[in-house]
Protein backbone atom coordinates (compact mmCIF):
# COMPACT_ATOMS: atom_id res chain seq x y z
CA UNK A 1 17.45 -6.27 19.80
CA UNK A 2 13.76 -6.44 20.42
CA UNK A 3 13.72 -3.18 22.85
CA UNK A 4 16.11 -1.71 20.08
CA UNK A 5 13.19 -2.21 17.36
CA UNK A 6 10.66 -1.33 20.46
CA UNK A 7 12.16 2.18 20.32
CA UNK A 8 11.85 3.17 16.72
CA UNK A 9 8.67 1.01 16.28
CA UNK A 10 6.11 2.15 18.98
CA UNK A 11 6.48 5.65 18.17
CA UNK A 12 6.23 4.50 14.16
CA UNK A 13 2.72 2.86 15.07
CA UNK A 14 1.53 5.48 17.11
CA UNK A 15 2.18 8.47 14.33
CA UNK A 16 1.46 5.72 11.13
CA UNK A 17 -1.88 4.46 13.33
CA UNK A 18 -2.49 8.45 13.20
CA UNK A 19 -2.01 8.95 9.37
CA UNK A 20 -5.05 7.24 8.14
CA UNK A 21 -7.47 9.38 10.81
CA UNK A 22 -6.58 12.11 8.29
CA UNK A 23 -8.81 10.09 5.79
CA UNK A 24 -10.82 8.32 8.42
CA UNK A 25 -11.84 12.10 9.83
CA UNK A 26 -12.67 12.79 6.16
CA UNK A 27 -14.95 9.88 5.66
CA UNK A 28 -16.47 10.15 9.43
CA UNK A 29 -17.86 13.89 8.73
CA UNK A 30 -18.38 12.73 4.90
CA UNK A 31 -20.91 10.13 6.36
CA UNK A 32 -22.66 12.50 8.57
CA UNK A 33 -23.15 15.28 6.18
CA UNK A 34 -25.54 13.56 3.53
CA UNK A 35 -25.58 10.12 1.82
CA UNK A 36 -23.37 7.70 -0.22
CA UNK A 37 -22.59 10.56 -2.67
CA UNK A 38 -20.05 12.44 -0.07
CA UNK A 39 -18.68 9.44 1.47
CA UNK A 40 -17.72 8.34 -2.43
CA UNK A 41 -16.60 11.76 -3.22
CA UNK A 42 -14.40 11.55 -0.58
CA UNK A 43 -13.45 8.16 -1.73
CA UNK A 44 -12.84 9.31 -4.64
CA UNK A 45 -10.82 12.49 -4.24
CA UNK A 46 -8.32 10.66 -1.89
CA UNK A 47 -8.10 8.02 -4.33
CA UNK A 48 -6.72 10.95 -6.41
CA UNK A 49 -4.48 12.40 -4.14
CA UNK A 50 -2.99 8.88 -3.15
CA UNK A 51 -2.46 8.17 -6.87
CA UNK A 52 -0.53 11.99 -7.18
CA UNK A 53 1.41 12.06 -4.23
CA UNK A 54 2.47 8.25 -4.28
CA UNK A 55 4.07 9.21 -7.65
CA UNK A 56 6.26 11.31 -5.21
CA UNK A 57 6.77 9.06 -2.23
CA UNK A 58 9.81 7.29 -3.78
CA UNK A 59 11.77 10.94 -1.67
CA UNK A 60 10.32 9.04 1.29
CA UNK A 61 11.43 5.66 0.72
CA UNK A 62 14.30 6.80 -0.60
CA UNK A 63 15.54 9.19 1.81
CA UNK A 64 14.90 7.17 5.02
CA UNK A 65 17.56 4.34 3.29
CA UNK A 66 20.45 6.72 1.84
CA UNK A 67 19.78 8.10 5.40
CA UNK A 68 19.80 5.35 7.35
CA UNK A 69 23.27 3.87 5.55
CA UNK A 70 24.89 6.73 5.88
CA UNK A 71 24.03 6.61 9.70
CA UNK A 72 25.25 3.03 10.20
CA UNK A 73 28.60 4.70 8.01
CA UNK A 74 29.25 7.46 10.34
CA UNK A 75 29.00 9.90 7.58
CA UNK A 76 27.39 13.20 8.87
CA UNK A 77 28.10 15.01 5.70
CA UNK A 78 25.99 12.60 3.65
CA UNK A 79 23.55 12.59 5.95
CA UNK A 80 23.17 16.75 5.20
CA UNK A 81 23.26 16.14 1.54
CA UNK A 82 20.68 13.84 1.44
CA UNK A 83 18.08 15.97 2.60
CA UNK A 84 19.01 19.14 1.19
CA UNK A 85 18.55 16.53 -1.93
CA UNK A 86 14.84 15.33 -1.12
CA UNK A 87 13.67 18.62 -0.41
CA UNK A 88 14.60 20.56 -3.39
CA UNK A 89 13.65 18.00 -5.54
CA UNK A 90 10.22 18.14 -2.78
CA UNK A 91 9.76 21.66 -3.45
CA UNK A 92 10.22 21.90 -7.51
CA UNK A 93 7.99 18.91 -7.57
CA UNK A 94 5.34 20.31 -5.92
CA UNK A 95 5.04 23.36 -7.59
CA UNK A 96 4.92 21.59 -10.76
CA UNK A 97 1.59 19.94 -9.55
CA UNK A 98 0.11 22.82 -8.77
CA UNK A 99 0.80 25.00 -11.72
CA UNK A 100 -0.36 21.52 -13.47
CA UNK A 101 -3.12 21.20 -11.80
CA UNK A 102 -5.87 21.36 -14.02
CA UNK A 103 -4.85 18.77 -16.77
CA UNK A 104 -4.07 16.63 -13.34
CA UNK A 105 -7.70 16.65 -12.76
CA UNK A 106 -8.68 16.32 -15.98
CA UNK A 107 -7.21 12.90 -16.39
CA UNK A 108 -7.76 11.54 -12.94
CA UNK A 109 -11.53 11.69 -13.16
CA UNK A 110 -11.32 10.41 -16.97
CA UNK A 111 -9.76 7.29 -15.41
CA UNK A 112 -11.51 6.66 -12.28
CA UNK A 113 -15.34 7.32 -14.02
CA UNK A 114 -17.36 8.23 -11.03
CA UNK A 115 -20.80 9.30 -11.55
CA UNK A 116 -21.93 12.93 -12.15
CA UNK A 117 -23.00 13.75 -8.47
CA UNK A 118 -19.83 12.51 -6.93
CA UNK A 119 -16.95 13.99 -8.80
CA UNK A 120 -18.65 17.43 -8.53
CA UNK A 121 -18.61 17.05 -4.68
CA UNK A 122 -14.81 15.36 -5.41
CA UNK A 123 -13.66 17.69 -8.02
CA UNK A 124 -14.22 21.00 -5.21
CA UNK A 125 -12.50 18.80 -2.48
CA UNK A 126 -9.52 18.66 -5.32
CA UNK A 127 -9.26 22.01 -5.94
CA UNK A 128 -8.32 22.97 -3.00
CA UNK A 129 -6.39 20.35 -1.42
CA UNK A 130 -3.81 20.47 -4.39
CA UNK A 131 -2.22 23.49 -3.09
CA UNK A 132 -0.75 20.54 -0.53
CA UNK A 133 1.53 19.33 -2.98
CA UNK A 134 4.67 21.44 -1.72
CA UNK A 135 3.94 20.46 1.97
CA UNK A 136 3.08 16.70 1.19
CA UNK A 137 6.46 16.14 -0.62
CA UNK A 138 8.53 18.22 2.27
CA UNK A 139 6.95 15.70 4.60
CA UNK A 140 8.07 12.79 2.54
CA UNK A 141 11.54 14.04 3.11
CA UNK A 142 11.79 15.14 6.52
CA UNK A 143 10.10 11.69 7.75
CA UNK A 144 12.44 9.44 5.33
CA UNK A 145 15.33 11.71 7.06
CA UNK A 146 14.37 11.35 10.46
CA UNK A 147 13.58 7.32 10.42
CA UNK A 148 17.22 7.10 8.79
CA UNK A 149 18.41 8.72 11.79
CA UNK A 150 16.78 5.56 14.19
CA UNK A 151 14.68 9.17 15.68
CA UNK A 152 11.11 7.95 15.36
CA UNK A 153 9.62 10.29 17.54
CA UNK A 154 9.93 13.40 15.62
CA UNK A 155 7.21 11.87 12.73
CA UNK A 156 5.08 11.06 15.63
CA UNK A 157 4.98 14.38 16.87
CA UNK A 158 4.38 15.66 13.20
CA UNK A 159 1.60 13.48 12.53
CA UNK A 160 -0.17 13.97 15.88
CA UNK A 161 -0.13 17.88 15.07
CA UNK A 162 -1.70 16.99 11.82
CA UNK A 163 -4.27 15.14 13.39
CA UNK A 164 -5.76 17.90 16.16
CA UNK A 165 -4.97 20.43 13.37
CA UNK A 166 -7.33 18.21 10.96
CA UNK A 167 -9.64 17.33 13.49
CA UNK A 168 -10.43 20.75 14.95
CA UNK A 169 -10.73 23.13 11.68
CA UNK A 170 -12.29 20.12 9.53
CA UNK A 171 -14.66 19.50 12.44
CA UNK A 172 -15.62 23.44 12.48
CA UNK A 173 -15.67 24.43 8.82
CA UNK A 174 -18.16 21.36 8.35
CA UNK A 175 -20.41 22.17 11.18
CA UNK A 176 -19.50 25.37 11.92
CA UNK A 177 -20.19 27.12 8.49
CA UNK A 178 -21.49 24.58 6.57
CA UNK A 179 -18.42 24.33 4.13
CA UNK A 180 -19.00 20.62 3.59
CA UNK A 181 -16.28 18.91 1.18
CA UNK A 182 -14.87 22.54 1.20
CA UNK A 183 -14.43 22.41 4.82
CA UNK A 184 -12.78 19.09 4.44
CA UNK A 185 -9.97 19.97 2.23
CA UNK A 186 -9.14 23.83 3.96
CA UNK A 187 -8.91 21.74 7.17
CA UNK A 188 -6.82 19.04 5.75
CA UNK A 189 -4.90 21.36 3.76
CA UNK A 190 -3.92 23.39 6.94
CA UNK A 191 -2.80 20.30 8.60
CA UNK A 192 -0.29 19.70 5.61
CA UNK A 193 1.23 22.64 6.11
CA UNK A 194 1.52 22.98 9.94
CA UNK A 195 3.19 19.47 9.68
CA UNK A 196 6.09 20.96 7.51
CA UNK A 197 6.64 23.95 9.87
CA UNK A 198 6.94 21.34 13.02
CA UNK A 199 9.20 19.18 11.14
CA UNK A 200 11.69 22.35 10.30
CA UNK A 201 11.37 23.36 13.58
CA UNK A 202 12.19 19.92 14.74
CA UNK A 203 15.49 19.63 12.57
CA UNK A 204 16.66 23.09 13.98
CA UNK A 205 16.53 22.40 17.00
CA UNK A 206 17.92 18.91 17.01
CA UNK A 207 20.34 18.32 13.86
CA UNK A 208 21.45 22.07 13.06
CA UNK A 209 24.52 21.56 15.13
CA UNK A 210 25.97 18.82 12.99
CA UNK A 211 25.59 20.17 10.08
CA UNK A 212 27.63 22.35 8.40
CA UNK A 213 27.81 24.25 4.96
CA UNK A 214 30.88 22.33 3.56
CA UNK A 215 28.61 18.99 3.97
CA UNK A 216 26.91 20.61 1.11
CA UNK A 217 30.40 20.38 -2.15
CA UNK A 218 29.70 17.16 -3.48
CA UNK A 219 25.29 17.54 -3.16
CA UNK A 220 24.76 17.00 -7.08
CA UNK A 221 28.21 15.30 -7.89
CA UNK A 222 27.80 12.51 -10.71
CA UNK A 223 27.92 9.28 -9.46
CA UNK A 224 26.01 10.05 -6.36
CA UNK A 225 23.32 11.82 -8.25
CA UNK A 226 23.06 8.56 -10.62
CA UNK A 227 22.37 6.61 -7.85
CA UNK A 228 19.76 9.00 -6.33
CA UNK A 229 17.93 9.36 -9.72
CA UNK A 230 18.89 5.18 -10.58
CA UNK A 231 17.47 4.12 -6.69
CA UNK A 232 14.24 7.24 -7.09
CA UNK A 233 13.41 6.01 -10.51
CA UNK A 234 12.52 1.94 -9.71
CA UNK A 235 11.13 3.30 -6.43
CA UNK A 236 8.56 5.46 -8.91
CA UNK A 237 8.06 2.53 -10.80
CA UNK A 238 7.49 0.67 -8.08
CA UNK A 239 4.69 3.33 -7.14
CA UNK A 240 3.37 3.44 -10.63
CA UNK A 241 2.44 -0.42 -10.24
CA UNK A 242 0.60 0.28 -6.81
CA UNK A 243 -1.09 2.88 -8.31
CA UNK A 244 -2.27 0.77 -11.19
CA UNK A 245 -3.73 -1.87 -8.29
CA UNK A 246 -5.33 1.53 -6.25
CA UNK A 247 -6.88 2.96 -9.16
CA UNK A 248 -8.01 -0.42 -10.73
CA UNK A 249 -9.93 -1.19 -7.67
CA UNK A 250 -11.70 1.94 -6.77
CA UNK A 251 -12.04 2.17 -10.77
CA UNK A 252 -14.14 -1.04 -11.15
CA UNK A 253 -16.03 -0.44 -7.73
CA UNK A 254 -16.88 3.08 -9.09
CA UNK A 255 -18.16 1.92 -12.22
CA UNK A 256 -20.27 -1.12 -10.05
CA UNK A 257 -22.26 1.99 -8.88
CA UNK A 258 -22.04 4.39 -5.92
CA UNK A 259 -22.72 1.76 -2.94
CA UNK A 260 -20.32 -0.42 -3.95
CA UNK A 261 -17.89 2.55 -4.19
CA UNK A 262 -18.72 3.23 -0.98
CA UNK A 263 -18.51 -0.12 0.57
CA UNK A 264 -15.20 -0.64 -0.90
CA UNK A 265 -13.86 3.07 0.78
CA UNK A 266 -15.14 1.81 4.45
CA UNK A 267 -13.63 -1.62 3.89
CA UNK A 268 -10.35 -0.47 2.63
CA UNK A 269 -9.69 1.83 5.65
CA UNK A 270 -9.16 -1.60 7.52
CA UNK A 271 -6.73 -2.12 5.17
CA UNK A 272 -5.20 1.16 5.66
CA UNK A 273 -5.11 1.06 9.06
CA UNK A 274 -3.45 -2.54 9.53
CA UNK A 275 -1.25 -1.24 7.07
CA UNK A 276 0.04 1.70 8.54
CA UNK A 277 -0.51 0.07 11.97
CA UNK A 278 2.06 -3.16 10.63
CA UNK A 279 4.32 -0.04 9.06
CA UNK A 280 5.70 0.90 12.43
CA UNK A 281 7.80 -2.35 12.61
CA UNK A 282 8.90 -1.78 9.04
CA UNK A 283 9.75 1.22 9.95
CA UNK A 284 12.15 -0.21 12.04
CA UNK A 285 13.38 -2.74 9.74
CA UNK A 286 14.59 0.02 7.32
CA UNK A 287 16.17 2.43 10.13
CA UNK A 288 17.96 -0.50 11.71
CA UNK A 289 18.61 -2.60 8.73
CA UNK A 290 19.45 0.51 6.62
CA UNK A 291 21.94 1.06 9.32
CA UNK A 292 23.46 -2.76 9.58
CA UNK A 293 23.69 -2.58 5.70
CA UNK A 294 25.91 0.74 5.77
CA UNK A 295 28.28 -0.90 8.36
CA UNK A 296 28.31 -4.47 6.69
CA UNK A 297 26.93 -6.44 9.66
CA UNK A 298 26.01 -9.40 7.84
CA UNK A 299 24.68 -11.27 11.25
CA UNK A 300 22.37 -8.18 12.80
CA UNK A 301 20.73 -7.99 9.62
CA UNK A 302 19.57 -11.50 9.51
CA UNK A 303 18.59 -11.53 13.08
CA UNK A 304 16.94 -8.29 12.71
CA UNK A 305 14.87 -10.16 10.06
CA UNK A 306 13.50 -12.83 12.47
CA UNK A 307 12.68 -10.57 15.06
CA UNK A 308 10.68 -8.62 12.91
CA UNK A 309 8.66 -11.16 11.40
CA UNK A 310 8.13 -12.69 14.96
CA UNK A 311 6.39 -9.01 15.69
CA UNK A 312 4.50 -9.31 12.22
CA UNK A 313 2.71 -12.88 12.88
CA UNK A 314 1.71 -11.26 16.43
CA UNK A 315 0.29 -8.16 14.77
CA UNK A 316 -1.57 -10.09 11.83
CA UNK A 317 -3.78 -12.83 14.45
CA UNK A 318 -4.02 -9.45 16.88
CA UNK A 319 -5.76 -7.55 13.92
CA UNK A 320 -7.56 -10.21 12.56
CA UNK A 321 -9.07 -11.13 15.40
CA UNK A 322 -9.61 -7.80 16.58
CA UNK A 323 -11.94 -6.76 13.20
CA UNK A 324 -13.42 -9.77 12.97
CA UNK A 325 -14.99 -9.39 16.31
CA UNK A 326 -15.64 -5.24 16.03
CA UNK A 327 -16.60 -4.62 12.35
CA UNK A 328 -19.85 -3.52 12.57
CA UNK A 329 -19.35 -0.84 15.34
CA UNK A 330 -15.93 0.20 13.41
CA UNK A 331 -18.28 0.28 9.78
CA UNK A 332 -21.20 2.01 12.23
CA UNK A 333 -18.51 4.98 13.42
CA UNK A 334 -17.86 5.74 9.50
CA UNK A 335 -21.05 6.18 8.45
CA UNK A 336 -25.01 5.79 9.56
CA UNK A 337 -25.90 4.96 6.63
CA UNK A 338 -27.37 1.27 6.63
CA UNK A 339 -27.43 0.38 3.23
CA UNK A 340 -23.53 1.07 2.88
CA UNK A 341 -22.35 -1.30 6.13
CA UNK A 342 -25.08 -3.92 4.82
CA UNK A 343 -23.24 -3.74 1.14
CA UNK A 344 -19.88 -3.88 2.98
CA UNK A 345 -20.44 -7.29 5.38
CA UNK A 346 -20.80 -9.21 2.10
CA UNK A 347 -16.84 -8.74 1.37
CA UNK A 348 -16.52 -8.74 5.03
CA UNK A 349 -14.33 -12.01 4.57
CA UNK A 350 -11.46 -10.46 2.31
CA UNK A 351 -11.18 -7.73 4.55
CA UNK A 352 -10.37 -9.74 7.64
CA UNK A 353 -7.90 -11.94 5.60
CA UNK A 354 -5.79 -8.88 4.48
CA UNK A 355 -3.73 -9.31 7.83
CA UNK A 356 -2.77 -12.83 7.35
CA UNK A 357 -2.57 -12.57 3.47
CA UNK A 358 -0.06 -9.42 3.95
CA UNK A 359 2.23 -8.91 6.82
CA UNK A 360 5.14 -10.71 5.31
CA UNK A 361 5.09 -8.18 2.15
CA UNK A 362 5.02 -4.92 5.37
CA UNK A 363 8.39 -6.60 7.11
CA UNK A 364 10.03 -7.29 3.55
CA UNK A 365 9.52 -3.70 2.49
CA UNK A 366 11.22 -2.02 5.52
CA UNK A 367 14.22 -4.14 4.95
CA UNK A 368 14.73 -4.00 0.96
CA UNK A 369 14.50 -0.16 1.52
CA UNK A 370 17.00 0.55 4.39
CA UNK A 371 19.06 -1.48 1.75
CA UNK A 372 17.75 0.41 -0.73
CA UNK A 373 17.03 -2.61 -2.92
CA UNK A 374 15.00 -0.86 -5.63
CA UNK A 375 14.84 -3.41 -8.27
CA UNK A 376 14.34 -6.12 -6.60
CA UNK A 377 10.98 -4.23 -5.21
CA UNK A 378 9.64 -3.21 -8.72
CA UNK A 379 9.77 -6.57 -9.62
CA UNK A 380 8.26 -8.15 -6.57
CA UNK A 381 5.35 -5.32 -6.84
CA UNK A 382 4.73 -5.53 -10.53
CA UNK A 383 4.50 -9.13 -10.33
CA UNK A 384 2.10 -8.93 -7.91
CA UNK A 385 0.03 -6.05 -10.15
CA UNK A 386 0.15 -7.92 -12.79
CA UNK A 387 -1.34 -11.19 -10.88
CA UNK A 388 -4.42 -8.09 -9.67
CA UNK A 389 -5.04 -7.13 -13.50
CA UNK A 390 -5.48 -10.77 -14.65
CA UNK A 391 -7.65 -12.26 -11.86
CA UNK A 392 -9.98 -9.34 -11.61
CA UNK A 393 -10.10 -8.81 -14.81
CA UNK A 394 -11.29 -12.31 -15.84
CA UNK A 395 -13.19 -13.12 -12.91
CA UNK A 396 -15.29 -9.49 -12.73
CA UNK A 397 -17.95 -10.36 -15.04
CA UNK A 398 -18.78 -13.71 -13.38
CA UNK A 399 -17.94 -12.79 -9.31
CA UNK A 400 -18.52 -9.01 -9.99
CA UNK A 401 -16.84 -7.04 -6.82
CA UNK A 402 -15.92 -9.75 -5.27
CA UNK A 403 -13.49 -10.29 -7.76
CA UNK A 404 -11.93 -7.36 -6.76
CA UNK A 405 -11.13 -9.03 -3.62
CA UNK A 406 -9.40 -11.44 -4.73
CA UNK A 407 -7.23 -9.79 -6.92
CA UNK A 408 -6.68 -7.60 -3.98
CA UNK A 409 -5.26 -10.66 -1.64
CA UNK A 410 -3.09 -12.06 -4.42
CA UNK A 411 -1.58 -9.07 -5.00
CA UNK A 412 -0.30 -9.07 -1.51
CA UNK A 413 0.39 -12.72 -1.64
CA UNK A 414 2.43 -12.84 -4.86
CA UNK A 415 4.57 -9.49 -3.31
CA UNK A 416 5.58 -11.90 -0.15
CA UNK A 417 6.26 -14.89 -2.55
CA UNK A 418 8.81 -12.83 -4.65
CA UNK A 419 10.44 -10.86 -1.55
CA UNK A 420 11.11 -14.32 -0.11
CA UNK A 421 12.86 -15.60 -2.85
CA UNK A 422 14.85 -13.10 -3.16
CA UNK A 423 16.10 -12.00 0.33
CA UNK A 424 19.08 -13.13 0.13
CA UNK A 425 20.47 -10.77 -2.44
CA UNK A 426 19.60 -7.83 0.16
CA UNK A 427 22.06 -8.93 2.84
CA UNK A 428 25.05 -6.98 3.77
CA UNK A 429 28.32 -7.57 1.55
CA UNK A 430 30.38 -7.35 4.98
């Protein structure tokens, strides 16, 4: 089983470890083009778009697990339906945020309160990269489809597109004509949309065969379509409650003044990173256990379980270790500016716990989705954001940021605690 998870995880780390160099390229040419104010404009404006398009990533979640059971069913023609599904609902979506764009903005800088400087460098980096929506959303679709399908390799090849795309027009824009945050977002935009045309491409060439146009009678019929909108609607709850946690911490940085806000952004991309790096084995755990839960094999699932949490104790002492050791040249490739990394090594500690604190809650997640387990994930995530609102909260005007940090941890923490307890209502009925 392990070279089975091997397959569909290695390429999963390699495109996930690739997703967060589209913010990490953003914040490197941030830090070189003036001081605190561009990296936190930066900060902030992703902030933004994470709290958007996370409204919308329930098609992702969503999608890989429908696809993924229908896989281990044998059922082609659901397979069909359920993307035809995720990207109509992906394109009506995103046209909605952009024709809504401007009361969008409007209340996302009301609520994260960043000083006058940065969100008029943030609010130009928004403007542009809204027009993203569309292609964000398609994404979310065609990589929930593909995962579902155990092909891991076709997001990889997406996201390392996105990433040379990114790199190259961001890097010229910037330093080529002086564009700045404008360059930014036209270079990150572009990459949005070139990801999209690979993935169609991808599906043409690959799945066109199998489908076929009578796979599409029965795309909206009821009770499938109040499952989709039953499953998609605690999986956007579910997001509303990390968003709540995202927007409460760069919210109460932000308001802690412009090097904190900064410090926090550097710090968090460790996060990020272990995050998406850990993702790759839950990736696997929802492809394969997605599958073992559509063919009722009760015993696969549970050792699929162990196996993966075996992989996520290795990962967690690997990264630990690994930042502990490297921080400050990591911190020194974001930014040259010394007052930010010196602000950042005093949460250093909180940072390097993250691993340890939060693998369990990475390996839970890939299995409740390929079972698509909605509820029980709302409730293990709001109980976890509610644990973040009380602690930092209470403990901000005595700890100040560092209360933050702690909130941060236990959120993880109280995710794994309720996961675990209730694992046993995710295995296979068969």
């Amino acid at each position: 089983m392990n070279r089975a998870i091997l397959r569909i995880a290695i390429p999963s780390i390699v495109s996930s470890f690739t997703v967060p160099l589209l913010g990490l390229v953003d914040l490197f040419l941030a830090g070189h083009i003036g001081g605190a104010e561009y990296i936190g404009a930066i900060s902030v404006g992703t902030t933004i778009f994470n709290m958007l398009y996370w409204l919308l990533y329930f098609l992702r979640v969503s999608t890989g697990g429908f696809t993924a059971q229908a896989e281990g069913r044998g059922d082609t023609a659901e397979e069909t339906r359920v993307l035809v599904r995720s990207l109509t609902v992906a394109a009506a979506l995103g046209l909605g945020f952009i024709i809504l764009q401007k009361p969008l903005s409007h209340c996302a800088f009301a609520i994260i309160g960043a000083t006058p400087e940065v969100e008029q460098l943030a609010k130009k980096y928004f403007d542009i990269l809204i027009y993203g929506a569309p292609a964000v959303f398609a994404l979310y679709g065609f990589t929930g489809w593909f995962i579902g399908k155990q092909n891991a390799k076709a997001p990889m090849l997406v996201a390392i597109l996105q990433n040379v795309v990114n790199i190259f027009l961001s890097t010229l824009l910037v330093f080529g004509f002086n564009l700045k945050t404008e360059g930014l977002a036209i270079g990150t935009l572009a990459a949005q949309y070139a990801g999209v045309a690979v993935s169609a491409l991808i599906w043409y060439r690959v799945y066109r065969s199998a489908a076929r146009r009578e796979h599409l009678q029965g795309l909206w019929a009821k009770g499938t379509l109040g499952r989709f909108f039953r499953v998609n609607g605690d999986f956007f709850l579910r997001t509303l409650c990390m968003i709540a946690v995202q927007v409460g911490f760069t919210a109460m940085g932000a308001r802690q003044g412009d090097l904190v806000l900064a410090a926090n952004a550097l710090l968090l991309q460790t996060y990020s990173i272990f995050s998406y790096f850990l993702d790759g084995f839950a990736f696997a755990g929802e492809a394969m256990g997605g599958k073992f839960y559509g063919a009722g094999n009760r015993a696969d699932f549970r050792r699929l379980t162990r196996r993966l949490f075996l992989w996520g104790v290795g990962i967690a002492l690997t990264f630990t270790l690994a930042f502990a050791l490297l921080y400050r040249p990591f911190l020194g490739l974001l930014t040259d500016e010394a007052d930010v990394i010196a602000a950042a090594g005093a949460y250093l500690p909180y940072a390097i716990a993250i691993p340890l604190v939060g693998f369990a809650t990475f390996v839970f997640d890939g299995l409740y989705i390929g079972a698509t387990a909605s509820r029980l994930m709302l409730l293990s995530v709001f109980s976890g954001a509610v644990v973040f609102l009380i602690l930092s909260q209470t403990l901000q005007p005595t700890l100040g940021n560092h209360a933050l940090w702690i909130g941060m941890l236990a959120f993880l923490a109280v995710r794994s605690i309720v996961q675990a307890l209730t694992y046993r209502e995710i295995l296979p009925k068969g």
